[in-house]
N, C-alpha and C. Protein backbone atom coordinates (compact mmCIF):
# COMPACT_ATOMS: atom_id res chain seq x y z
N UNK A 1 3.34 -5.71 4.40
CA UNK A 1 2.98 -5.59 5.80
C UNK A 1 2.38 -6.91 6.26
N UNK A 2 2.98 -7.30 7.71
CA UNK A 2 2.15 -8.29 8.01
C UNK A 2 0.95 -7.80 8.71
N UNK A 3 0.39 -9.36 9.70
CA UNK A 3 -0.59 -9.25 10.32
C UNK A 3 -0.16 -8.72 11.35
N UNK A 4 0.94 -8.99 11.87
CA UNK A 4 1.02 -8.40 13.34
C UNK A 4 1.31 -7.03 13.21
N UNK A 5 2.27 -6.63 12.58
CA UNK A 5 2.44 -4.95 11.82
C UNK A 5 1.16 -4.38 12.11
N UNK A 6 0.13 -4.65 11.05
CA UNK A 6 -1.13 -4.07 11.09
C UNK A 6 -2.04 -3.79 12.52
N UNK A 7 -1.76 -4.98 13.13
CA UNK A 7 -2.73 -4.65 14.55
C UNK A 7 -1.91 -3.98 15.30
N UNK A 8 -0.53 -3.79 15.27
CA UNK A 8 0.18 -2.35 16.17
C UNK A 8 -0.15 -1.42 15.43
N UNK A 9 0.18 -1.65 14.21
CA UNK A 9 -0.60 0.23 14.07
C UNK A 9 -1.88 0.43 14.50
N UNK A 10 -2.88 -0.38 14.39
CA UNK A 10 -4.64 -0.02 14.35
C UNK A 10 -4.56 0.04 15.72
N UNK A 11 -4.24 -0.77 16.67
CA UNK A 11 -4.58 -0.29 18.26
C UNK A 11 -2.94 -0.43 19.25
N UNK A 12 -3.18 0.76 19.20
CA UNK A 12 -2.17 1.50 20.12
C UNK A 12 -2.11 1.07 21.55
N UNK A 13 -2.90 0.24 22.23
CA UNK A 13 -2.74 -0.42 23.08
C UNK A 13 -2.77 -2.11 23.05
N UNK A 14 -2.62 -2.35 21.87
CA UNK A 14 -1.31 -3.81 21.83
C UNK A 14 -0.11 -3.66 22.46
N UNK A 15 0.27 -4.67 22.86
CA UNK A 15 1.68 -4.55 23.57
C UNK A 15 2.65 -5.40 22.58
N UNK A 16 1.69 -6.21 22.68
CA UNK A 16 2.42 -8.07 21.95
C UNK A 16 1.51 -8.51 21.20
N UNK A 17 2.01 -9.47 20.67
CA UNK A 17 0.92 -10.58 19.62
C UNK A 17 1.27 -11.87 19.88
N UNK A 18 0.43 -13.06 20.27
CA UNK A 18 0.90 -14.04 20.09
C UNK A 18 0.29 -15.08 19.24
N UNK A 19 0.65 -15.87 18.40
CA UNK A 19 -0.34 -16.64 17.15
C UNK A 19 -1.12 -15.22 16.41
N UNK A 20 -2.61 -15.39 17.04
CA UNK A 20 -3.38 -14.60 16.76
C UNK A 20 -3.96 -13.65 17.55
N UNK A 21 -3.40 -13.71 18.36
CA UNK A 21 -4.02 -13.29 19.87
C UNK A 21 -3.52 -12.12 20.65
N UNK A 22 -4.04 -10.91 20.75
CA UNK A 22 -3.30 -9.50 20.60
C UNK A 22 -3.34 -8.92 22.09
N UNK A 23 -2.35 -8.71 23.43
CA UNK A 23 -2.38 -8.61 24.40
C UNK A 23 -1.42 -7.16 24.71
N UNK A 24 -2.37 -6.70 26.16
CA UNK A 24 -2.32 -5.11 26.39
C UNK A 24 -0.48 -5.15 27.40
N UNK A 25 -0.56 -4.17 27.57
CA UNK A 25 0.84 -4.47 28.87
C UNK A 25 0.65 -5.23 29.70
N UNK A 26 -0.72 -5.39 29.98
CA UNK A 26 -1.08 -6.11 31.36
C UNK A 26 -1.03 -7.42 31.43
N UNK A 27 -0.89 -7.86 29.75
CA UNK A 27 -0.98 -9.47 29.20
C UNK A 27 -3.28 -9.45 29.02
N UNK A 28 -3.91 -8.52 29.63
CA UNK A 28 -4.91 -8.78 28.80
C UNK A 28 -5.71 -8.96 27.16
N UNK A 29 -6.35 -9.78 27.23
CA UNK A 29 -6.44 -9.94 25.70
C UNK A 29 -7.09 -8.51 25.27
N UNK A 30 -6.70 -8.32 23.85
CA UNK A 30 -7.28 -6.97 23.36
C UNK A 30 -7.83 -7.48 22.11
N UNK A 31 -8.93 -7.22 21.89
CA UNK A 31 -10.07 -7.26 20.39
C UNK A 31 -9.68 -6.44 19.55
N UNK A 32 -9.87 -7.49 18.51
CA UNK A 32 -9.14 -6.62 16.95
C UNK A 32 -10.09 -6.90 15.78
N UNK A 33 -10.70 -6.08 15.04
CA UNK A 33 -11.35 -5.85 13.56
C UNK A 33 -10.00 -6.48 12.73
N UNK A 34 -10.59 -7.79 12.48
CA UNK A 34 -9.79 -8.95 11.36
C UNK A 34 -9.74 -7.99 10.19
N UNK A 35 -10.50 -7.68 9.91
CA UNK A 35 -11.58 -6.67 8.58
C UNK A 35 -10.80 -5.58 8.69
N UNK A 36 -10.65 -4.80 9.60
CA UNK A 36 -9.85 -3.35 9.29
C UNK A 36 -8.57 -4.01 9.29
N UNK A 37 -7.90 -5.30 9.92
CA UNK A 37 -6.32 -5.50 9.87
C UNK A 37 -6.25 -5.89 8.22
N UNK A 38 -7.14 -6.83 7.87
CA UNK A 38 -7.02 -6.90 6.50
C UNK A 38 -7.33 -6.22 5.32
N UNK A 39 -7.68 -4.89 5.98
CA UNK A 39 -8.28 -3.39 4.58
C UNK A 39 -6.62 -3.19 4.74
N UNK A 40 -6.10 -2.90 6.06
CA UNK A 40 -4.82 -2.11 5.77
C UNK A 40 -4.15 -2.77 5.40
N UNK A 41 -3.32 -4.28 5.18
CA UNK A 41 -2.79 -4.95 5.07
C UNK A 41 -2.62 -4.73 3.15
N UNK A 42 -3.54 -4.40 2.54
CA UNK A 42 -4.37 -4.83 1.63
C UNK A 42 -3.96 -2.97 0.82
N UNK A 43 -3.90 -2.10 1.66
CA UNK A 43 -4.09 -1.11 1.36
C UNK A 43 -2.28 -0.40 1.77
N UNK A 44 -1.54 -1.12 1.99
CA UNK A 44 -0.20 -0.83 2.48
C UNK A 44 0.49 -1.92 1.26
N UNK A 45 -0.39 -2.44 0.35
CA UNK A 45 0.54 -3.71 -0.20
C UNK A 45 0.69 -2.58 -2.01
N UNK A 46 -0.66 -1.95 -1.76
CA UNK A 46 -1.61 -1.01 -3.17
C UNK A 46 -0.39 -0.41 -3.37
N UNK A 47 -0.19 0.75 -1.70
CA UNK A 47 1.02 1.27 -2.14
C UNK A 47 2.29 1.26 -2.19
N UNK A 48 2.84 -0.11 -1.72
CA UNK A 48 4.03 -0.28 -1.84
C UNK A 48 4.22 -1.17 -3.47
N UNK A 49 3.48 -1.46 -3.92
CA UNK A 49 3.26 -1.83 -5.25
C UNK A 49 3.02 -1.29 -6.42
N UNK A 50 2.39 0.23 -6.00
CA UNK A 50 2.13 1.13 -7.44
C UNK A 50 3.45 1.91 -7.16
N UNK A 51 3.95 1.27 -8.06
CA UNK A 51 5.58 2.64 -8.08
C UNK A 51 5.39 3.05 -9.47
N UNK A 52 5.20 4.47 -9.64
CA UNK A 52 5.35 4.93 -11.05
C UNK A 52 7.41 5.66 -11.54
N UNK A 53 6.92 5.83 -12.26
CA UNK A 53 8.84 6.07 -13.16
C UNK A 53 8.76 7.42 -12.08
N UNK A 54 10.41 7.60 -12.09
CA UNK A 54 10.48 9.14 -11.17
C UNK A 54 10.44 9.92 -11.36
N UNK A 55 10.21 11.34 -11.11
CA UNK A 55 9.37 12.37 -11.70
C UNK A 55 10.55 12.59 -13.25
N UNK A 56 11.87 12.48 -12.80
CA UNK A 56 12.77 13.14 -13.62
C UNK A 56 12.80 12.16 -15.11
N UNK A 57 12.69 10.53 -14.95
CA UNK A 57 11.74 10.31 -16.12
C UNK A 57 10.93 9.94 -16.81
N UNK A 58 10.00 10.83 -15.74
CA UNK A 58 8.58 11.39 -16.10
C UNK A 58 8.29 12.73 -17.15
N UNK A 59 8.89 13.05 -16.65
CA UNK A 59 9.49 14.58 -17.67
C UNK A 59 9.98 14.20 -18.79
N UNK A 60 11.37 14.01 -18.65
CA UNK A 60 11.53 12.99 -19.63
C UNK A 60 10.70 12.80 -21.04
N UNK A 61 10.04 11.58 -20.19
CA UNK A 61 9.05 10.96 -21.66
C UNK A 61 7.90 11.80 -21.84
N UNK A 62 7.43 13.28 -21.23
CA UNK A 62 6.68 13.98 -21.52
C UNK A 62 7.72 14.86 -22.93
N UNK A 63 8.76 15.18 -22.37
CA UNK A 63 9.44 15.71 -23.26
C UNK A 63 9.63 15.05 -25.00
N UNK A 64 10.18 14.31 -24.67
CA UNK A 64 10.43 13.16 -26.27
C UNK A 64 8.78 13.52 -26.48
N UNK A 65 8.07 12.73 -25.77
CA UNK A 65 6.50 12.85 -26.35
C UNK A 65 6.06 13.71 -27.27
N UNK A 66 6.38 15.15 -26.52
CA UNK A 66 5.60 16.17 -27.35
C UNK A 66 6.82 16.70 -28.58
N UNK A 67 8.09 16.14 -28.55
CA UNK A 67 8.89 16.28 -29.98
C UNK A 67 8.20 15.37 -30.94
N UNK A 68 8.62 14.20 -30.22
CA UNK A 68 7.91 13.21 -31.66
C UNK A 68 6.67 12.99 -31.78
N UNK A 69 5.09 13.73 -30.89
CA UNK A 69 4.45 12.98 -31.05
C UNK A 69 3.80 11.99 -30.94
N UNK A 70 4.49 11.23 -29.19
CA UNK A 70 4.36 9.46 -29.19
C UNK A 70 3.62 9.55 -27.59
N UNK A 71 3.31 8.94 -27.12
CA UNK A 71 2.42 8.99 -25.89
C UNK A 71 3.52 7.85 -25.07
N UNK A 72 3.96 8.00 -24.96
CA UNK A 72 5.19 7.02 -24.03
C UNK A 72 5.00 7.50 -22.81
N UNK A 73 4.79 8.88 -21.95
CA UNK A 73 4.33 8.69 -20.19
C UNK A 73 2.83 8.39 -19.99
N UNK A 74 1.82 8.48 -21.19
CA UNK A 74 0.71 8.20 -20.95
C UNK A 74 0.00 7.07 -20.38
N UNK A 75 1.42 6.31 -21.95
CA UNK A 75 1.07 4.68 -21.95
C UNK A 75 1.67 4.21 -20.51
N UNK A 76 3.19 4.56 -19.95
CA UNK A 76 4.19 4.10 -18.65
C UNK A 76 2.79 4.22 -17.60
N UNK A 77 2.14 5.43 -17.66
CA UNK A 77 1.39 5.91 -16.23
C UNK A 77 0.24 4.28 -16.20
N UNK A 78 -0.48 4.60 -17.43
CA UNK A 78 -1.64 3.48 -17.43
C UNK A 78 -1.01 2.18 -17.33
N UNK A 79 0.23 1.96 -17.32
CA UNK A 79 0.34 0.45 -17.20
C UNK A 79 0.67 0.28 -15.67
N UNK A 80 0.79 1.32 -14.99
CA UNK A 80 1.46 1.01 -13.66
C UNK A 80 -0.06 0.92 -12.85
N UNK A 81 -0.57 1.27 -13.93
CA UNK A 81 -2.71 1.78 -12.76
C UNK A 81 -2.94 0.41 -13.31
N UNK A 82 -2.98 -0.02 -14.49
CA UNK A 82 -3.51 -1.69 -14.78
C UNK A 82 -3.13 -2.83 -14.32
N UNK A 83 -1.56 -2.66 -13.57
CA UNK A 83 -0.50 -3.60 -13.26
C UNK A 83 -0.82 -3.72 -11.98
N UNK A 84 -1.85 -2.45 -10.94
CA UNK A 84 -1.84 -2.33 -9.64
C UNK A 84 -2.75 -1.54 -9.54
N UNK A 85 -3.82 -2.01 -9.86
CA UNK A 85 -5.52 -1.27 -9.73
C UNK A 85 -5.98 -0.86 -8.36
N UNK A 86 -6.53 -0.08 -7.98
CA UNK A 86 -6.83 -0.09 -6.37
C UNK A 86 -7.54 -0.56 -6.06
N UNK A 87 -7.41 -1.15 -5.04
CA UNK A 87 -8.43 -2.13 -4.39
C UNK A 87 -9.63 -1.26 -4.18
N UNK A 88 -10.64 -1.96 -3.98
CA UNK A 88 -11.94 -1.68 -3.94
C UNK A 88 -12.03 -1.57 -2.52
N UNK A 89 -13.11 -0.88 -1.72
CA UNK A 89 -13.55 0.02 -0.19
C UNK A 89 -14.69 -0.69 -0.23
């Protein structure tokens, strides 16, 4: 997600963006929380980045697991949480 992305979603009365500079229909300037554009920015990146395996094999390696014994979705799950930790609030 960009920056400009982010400040249309957060205020619904943006019209446009220009540089940095976020304007209503009217062309008046509209005030924007840098800070909340950059939590979401930040928080849209978390989840387009934690992709875990798909449920089907997820199952899967639960299955083999409990034949042989081996922790293979335990280990897949924890590497996708270590690879893409959540950001901190």
């Amino acid at each position: 997600m960009h920056k400009h992305e982010a400040i249309l979603e957060l205020y619904s009365t943006v019209a446009y963006i220009k540089g940095d500079t976020a304007y209503d229909v009217d062309g008046n300037e509209v005030s924007y929380d840098q800070t909340a554009v950059d939590n979401l920015i930040v928080s849209k990146q978390y989840i387009e980045d934690r992709v875990y395996p798909s449920i089907q094999e997820q199952l899967d390696m639960q299955y083999w697991d409990a034949v042989n014994g081996t922790t293979t979705w335990k280990d897949a799950i924890a590497q996708v949480k270590a690879d893409n930790p959540k950001p901190s609030e």
